[in-house]
Protein backbone atom coordinates (compact mmCIF):
# COMPACT_ATOMS: atom_id res chain seq x y z
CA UNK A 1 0.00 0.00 0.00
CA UNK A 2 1.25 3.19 -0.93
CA UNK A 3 2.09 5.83 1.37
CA UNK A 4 -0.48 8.39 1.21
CA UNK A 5 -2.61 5.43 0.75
CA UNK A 6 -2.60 3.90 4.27
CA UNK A 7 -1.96 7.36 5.81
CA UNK A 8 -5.55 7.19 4.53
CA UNK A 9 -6.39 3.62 5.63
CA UNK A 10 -5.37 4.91 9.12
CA UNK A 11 -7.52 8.08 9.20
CA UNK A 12 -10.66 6.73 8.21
CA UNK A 13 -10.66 4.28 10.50
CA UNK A 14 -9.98 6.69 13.14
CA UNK A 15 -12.74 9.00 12.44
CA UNK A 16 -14.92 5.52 11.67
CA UNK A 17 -14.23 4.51 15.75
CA UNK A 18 -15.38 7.86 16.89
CA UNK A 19 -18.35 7.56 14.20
CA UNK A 20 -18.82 4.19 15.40
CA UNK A 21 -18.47 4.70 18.77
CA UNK A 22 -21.30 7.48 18.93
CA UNK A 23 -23.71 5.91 16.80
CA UNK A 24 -23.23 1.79 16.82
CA UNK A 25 -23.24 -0.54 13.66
CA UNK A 26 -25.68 1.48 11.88
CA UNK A 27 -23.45 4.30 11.63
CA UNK A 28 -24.05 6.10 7.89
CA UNK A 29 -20.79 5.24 5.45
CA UNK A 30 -21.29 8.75 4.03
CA UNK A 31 -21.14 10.16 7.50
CA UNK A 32 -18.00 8.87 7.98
CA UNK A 33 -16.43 9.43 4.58
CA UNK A 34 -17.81 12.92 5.42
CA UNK A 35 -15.96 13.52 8.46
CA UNK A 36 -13.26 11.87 7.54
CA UNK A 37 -12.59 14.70 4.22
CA UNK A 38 -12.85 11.52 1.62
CA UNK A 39 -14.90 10.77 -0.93
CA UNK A 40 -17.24 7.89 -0.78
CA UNK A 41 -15.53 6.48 -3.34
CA UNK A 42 -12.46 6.21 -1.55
CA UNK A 43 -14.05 4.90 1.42
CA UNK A 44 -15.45 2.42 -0.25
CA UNK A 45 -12.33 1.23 -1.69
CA UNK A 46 -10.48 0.85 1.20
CA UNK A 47 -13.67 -0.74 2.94
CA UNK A 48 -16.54 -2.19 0.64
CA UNK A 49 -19.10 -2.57 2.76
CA UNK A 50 -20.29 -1.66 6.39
CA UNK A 51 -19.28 -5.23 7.52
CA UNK A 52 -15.64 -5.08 6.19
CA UNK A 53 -15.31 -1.78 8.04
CA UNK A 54 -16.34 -2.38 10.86
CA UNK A 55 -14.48 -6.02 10.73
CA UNK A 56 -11.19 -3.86 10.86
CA UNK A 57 -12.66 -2.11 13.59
CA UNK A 58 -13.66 -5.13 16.11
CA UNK A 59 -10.45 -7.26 14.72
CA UNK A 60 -8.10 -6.28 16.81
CA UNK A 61 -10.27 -6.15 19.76
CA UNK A 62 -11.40 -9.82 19.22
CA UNK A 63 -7.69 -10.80 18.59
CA UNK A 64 -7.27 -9.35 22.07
CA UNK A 65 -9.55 -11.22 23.60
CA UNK A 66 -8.63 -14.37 21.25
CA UNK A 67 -5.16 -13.98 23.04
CA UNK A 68 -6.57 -13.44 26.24
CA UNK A 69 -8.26 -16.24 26.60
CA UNK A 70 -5.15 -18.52 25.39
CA UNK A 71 -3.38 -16.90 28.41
CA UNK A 72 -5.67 -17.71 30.77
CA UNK A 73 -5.82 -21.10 30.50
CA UNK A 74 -2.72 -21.49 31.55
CA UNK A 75 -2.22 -18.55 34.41
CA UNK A 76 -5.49 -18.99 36.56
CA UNK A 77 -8.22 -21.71 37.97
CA UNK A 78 -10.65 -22.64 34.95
CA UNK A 79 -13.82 -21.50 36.84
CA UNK A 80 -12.05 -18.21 37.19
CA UNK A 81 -10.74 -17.86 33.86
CA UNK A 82 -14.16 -18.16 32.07
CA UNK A 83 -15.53 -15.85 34.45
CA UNK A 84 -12.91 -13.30 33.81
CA UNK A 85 -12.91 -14.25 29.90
CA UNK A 86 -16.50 -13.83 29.93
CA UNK A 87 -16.65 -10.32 31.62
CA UNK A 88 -13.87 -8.72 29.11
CA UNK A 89 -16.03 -9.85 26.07
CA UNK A 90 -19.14 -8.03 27.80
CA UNK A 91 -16.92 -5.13 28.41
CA UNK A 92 -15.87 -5.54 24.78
CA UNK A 93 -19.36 -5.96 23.50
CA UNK A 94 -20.53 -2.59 25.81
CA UNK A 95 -17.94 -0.32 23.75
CA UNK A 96 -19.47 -0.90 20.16
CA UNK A 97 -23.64 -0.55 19.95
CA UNK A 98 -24.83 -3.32 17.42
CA UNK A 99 -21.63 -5.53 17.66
CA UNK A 100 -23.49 -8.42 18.67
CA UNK A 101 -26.15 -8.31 16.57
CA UNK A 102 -23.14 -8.24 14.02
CA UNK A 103 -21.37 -11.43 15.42
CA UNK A 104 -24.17 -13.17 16.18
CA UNK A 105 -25.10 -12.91 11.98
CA UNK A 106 -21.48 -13.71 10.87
CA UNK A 107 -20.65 -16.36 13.16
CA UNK A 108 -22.96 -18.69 11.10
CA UNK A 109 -21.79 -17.32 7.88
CA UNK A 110 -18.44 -18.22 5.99
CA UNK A 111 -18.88 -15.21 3.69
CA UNK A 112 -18.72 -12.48 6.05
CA UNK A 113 -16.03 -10.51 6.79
CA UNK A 114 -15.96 -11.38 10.26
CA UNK A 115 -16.49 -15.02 10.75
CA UNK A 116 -13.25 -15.75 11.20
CA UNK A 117 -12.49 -13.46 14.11
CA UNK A 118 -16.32 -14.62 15.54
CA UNK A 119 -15.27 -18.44 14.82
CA UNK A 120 -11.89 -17.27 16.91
CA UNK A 121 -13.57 -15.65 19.91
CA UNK A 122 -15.61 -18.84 19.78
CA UNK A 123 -13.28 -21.74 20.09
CA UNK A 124 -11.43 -19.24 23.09
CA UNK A 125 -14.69 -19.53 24.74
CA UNK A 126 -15.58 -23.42 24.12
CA UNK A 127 -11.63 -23.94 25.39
CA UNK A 128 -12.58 -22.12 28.06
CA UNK A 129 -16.02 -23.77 29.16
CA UNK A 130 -13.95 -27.58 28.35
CA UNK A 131 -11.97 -26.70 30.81
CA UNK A 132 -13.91 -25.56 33.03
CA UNK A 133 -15.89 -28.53 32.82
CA UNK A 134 -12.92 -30.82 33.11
CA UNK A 135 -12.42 -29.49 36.57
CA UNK A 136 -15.92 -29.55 37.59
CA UNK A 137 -16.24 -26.10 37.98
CA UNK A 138 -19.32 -25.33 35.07
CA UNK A 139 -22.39 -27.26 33.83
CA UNK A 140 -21.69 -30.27 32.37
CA UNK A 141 -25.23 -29.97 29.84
CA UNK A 142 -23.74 -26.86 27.87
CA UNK A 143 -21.36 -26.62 25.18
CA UNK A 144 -19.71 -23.87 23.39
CA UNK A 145 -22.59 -23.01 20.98
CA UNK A 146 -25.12 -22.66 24.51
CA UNK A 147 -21.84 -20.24 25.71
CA UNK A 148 -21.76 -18.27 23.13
CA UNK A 149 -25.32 -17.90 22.94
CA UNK A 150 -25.39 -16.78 26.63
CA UNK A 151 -22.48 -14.00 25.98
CA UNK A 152 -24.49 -12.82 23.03
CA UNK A 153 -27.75 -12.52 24.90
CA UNK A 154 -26.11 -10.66 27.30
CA UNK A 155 -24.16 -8.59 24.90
CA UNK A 156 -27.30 -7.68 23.37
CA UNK A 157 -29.36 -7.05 26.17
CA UNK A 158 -27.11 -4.69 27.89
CA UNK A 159 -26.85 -2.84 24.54
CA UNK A 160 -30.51 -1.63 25.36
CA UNK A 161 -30.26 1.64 27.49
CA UNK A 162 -33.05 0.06 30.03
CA UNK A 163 -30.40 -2.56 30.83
CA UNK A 164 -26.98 -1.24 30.47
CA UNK A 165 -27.12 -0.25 34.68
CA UNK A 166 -28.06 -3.63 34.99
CA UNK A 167 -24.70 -5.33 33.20
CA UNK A 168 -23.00 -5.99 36.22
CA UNK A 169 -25.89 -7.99 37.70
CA UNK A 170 -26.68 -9.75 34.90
CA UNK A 171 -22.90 -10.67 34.17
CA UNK A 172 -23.13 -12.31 37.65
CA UNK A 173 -26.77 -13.77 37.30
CA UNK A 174 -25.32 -16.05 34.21
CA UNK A 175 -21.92 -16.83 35.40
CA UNK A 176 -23.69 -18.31 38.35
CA UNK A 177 -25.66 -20.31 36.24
CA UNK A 178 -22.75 -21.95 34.23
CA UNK A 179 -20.07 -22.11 37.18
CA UNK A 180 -21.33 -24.61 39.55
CA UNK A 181 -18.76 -23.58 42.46
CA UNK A 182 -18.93 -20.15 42.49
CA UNK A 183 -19.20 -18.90 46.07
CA UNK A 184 -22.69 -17.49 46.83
CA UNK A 185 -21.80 -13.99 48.14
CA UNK A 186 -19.91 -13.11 45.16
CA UNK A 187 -23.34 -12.38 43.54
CA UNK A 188 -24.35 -10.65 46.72
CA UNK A 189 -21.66 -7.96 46.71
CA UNK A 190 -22.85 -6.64 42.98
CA UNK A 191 -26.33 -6.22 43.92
CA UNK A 192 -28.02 -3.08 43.19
């Protein structure tokens, strides 16, 4: 890529995170071509659709959390490690309106331009939950899909302005459900 080319690159995805970060997925392609001084045209060309942008967005965030995950399998309890796995992706999920929705659509669909960094952030969690299990620590009856499932619900869910003061106790309402030794008065110390 030429110079002035990814000095370009860099700027529009800039402006696109601030864009992005103000109004969620949905955020208008012109807007952000407009406030980032380009053309739609060259927006478009560096990023041909809504789901490519906001792929380079999210990627290194899921890669994060991808790489997260692979260190905490080997530097704390498993119970623990899911917990602490799950809350980052929450947290994760909380600082881009509409990702879920997003992830939840791509992570079923080969074509998009973020199934493989959903398919990633999958398997971390799945590792995480086998492991878990392993030790006795979660539900044996759920697997990785049910996981997921549960971190999207939530995701989405807290994405609603009724529920976002609510995260916290809802993190810990489902973590208690999957861990099966999770001490009792860790829920009680979040409630509101």
């Amino acid at each position: 890529m030429r110079a002035d080319a990814k000095k370009n690159h860099s700027h529009i995805l800039t402006v696109a995170r601030e864009v992005v970060t103000e109004h969620g997925s949905d955020a208008s392609m012109r807007d952000i071509s407009r406030r980032a001084d380009v053309g739609l045209a060259t927006l478009l060309r560096h990023f041909p659709t809504r789901e490519a942008l906001f792929e380079a967005l999210v990627c290194t965030d899921l890669d994060a959390l991808t790489q997260k995950a692979d260190e905490l399998e080997t530097a704390t309890s498993p119970g623990e490690a899911l917990a602490s796995w799950f809350r980052d992706w929450v947290t994760f999920t909380q600082s881009y309106r509409g990702v879920v929705a997003m992830m939840a659509a791509a992570h079923t669909n080969p074509d998009s331009a973020l199934y493989a960094s959903c398919a990633a952030v999958h398997s971390a969690s799945a590792r995480l939950l086998l492991r878990a299990q392993a030790e006795g620590t979660a539900r044996a009856d759920m697997n990785g899909d049910d996981l997921f499932g549960l971190m999207s619900a939530l995701g989405w869910l807290v994405d609603l302005p009724s529920f976002a003061p609510r995260a916290d106790h809802l993190f810990h309402l489902i973590t208690s459900a999957i861990l099966t030794n999770r001490p009792s008065n860790d829920v009680k110390k979040t409630r509101r």
